[in-house]
C-alpha atoms as a PDB file:
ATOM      1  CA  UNK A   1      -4.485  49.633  10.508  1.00  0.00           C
ATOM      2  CA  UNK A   2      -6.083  46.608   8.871  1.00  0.00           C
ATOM      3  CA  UNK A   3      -5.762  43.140  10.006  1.00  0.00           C
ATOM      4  CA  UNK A   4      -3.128  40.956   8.000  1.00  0.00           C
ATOM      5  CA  UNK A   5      -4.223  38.391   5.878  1.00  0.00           C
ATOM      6  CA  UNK A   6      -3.586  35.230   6.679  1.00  0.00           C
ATOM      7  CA  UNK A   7      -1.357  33.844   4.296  1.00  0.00           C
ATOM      8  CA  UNK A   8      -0.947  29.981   5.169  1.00  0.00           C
ATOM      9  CA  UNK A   9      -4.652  28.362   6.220  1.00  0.00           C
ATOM     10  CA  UNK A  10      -6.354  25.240   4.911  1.00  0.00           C
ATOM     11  CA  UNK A  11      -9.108  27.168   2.759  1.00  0.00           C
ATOM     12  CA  UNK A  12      -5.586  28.732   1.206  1.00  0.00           C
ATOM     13  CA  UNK A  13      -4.263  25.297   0.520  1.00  0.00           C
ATOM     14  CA  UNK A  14      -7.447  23.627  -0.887  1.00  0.00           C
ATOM     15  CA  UNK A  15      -7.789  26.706  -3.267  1.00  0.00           C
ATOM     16  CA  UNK A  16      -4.177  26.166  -4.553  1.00  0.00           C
ATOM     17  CA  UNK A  17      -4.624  22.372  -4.460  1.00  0.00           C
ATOM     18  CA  UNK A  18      -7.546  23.149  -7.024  1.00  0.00           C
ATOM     19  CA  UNK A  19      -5.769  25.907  -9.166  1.00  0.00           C
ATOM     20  CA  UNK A  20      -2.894  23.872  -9.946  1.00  0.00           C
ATOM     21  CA  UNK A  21      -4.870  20.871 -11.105  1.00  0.00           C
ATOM     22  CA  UNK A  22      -5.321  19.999 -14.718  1.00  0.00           C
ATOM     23  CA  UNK A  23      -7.801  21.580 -16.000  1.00  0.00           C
ATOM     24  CA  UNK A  24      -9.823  20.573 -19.018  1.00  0.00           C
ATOM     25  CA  UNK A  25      -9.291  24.488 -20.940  1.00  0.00           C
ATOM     26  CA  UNK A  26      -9.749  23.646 -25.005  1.00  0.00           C
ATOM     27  CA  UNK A  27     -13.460  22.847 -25.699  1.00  0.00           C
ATOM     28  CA  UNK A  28     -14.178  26.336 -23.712  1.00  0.00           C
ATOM     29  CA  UNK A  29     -11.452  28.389 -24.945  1.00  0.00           C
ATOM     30  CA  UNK A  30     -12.204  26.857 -29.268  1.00  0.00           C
ATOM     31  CA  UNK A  31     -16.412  27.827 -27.979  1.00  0.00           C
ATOM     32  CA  UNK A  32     -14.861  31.319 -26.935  1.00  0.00           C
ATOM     33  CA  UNK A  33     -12.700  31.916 -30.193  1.00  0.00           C
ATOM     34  CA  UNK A  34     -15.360  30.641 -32.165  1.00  0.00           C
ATOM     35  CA  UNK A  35     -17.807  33.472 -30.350  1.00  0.00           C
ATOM     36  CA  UNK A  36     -15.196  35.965 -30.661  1.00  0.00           C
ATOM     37  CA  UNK A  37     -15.166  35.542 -34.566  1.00  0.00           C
ATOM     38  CA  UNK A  38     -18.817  35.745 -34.935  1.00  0.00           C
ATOM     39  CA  UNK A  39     -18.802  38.709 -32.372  1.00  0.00           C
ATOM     40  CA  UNK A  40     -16.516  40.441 -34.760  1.00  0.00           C
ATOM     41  CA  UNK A  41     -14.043  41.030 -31.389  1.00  0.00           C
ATOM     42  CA  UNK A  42     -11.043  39.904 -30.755  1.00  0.00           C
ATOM     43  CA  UNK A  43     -10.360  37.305 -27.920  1.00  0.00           C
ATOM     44  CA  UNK A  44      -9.510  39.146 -25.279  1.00  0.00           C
ATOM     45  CA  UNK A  45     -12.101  41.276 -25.780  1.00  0.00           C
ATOM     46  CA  UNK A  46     -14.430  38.286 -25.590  1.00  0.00           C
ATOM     47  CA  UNK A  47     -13.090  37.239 -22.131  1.00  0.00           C
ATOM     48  CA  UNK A  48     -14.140  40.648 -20.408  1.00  0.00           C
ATOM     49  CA  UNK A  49     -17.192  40.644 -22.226  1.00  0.00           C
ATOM     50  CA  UNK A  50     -18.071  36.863 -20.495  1.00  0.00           C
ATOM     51  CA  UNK A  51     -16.842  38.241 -16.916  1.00  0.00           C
ATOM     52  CA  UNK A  52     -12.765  37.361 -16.984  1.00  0.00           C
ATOM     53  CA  UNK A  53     -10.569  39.633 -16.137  1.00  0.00           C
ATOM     54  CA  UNK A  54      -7.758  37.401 -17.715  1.00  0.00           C
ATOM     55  CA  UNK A  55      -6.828  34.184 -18.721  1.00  0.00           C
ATOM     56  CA  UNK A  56      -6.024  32.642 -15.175  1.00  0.00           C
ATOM     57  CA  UNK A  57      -8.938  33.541 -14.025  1.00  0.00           C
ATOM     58  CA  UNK A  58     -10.895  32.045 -17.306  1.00  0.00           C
ATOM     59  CA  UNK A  59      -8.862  28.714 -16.484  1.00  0.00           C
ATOM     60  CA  UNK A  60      -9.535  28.646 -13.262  1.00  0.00           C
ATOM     61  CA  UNK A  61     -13.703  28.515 -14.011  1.00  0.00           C
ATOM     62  CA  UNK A  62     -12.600  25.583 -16.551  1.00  0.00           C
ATOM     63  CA  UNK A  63     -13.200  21.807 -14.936  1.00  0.00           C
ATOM     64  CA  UNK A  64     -10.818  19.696 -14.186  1.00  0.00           C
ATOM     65  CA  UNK A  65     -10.188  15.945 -16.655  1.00  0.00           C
ATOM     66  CA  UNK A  66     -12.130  13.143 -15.089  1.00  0.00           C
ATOM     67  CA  UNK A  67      -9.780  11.222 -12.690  1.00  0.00           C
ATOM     68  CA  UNK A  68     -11.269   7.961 -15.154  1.00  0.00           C
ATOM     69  CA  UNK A  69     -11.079   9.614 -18.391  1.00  0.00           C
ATOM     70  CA  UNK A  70      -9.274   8.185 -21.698  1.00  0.00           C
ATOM     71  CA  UNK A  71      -5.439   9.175 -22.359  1.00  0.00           C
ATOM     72  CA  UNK A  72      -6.571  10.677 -25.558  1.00  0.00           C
ATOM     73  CA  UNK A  73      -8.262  13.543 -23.901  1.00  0.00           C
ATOM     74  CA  UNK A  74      -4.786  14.458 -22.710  1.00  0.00           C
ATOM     75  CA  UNK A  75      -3.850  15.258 -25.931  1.00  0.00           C
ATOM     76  CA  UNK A  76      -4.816  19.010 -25.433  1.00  0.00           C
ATOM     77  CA  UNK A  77      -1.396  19.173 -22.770  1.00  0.00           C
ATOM     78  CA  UNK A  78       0.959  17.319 -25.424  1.00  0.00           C
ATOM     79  CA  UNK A  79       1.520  14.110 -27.276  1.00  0.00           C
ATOM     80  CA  UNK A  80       3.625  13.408 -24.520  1.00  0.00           C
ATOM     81  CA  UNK A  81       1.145  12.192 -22.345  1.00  0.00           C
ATOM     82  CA  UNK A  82      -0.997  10.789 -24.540  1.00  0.00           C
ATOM     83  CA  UNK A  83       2.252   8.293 -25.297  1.00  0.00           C
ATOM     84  CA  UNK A  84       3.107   7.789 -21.744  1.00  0.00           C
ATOM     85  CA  UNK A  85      -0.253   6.468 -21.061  1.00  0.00           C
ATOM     86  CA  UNK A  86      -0.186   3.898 -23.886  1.00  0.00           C
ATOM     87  CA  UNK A  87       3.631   3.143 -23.345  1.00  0.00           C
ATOM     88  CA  UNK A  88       2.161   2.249 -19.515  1.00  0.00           C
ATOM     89  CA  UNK A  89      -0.992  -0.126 -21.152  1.00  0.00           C
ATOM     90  CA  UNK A  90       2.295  -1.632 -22.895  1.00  0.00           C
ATOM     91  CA  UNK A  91       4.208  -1.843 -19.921  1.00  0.00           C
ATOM     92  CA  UNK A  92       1.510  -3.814 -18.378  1.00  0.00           C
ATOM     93  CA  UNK A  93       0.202  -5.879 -21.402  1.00  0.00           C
ATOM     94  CA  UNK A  94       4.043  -7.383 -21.550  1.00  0.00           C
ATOM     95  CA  UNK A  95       4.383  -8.285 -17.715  1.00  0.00           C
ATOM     96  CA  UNK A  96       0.961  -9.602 -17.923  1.00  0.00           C
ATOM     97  CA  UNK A  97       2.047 -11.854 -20.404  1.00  0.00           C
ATOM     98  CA  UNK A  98       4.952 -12.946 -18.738  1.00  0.00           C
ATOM     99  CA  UNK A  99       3.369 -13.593 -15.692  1.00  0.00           C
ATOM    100  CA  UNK A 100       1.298 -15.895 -17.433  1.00  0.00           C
ATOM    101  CA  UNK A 101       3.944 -17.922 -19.273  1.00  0.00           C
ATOM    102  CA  UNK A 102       5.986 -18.259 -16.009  1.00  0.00           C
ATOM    103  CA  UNK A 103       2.892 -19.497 -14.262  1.00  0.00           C
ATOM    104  CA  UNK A 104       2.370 -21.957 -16.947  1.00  0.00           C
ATOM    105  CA  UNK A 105       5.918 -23.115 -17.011  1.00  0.00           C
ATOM    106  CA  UNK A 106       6.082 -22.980 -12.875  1.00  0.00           C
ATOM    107  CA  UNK A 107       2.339 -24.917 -12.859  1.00  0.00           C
ATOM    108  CA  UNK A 108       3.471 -27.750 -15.305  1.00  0.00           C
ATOM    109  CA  UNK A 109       6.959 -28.142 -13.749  1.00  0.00           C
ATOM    110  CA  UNK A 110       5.370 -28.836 -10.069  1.00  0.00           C
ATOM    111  CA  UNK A 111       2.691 -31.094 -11.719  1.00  0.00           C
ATOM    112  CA  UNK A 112       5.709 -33.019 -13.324  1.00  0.00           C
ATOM    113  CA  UNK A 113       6.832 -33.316  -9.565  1.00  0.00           C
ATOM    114  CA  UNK A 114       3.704 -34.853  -9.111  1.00  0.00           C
ATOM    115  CA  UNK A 115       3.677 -37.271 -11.837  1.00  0.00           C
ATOM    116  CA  UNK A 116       7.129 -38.443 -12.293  1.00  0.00           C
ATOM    117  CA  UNK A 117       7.909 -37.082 -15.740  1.00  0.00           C
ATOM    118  CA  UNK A 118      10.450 -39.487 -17.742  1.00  0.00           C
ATOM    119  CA  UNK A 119      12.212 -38.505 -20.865  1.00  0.00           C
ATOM    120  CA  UNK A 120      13.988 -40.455 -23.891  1.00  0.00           C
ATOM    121  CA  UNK A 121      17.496 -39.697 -24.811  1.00  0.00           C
ATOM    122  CA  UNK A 122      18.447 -36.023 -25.524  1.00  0.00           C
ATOM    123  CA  UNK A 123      17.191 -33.205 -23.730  1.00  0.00           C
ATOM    124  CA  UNK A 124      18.568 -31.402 -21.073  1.00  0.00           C
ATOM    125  CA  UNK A 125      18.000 -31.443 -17.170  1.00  0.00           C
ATOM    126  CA  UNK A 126      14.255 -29.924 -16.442  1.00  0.00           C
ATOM    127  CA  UNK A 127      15.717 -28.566 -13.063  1.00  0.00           C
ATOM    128  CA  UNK A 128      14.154 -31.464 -11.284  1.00  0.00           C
ATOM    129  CA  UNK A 129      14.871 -35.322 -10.587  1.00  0.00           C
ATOM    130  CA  UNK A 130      17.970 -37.296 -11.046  1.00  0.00           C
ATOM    131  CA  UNK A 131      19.595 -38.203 -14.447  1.00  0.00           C
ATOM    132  CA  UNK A 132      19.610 -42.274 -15.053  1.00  0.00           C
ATOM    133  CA  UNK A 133      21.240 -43.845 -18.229  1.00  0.00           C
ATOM    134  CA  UNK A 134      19.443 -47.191 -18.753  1.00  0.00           C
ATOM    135  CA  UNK A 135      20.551 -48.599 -22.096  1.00  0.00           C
ATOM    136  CA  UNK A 136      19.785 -46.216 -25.000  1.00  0.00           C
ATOM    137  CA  UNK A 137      17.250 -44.008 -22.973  1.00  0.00           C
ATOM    138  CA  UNK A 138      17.968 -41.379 -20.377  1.00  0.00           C
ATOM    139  CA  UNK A 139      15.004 -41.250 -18.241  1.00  0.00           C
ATOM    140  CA  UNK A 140      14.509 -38.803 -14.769  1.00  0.00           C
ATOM    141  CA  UNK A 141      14.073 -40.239 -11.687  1.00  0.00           C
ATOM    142  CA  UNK A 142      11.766 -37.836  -9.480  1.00  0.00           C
ATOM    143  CA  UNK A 143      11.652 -38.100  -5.677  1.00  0.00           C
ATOM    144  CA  UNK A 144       8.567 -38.515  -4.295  1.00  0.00           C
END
């Protein structure tokens, strides 16, 4: 009898590690239709004609999308991920922004610190220094 394949290897796992990436399969398969119409055949018929025996193995010969390509070329696999991509640049356009008005606010309130910061009447606490009533003005007194 023949020897067994061996069914669990690391040439087995790198080969399934490539097959179930995302593979890039529209600009080839709209060439092939496109061939297939001129050919006068129909699709399938144009696969076995270009060497496939079916369509996993035609998608399997297809590359896979550029790890540093645009979200738009993932429109081909839904709109869904085309969205999910921009709702992430959104994501991280608004905590961006935050970040940058908290470090303004955080920057300005130590500087205050710094400076001893006094304020006329009205006006809340700043979060820093001690309230003083002298006369008609309220001024704060910072420690230094």
């Amino acid at each position: 009898m023949g020897e067994a394949k061996q069914l669990i290897s690391k040439e087995n796992f790198t080969q399934w590690t490539k097959d179930c990436g995302v593979k890039c399969i529209q600009k080839q398969y709209d060439e092939m239709a496109i061939a297939a119409l001129k050919n006068g055949r129909s699709l399938q018929e144009e696969m076995a004609e270009r060497g496939f025996k079916d369509f996993h193995q035609f998608s399997k010969s297809c590359p896979r999308f550029n790890r540093y390509c645009w979200p738009i070329e993932f429109a081909e696999l839904g709109s869904g991920y085309v969205l999910y991509f921009q709702f992430l640049a959104f994501l991280t356009l608004i905590f961006l922004t935050h970040l940058c008005l908290q470090a303004g606010h955080q920057i300005g309130k130590k500087l205050g610190r710094i400076r001893g910061v006094t304020a006329l009447k009205g006006g809340g606490r700043t979060g820093f220094g001690k309230k003083v009533k002298n006369g008609e003005h309220t001024r704060y007194e910072v420690p230094v």
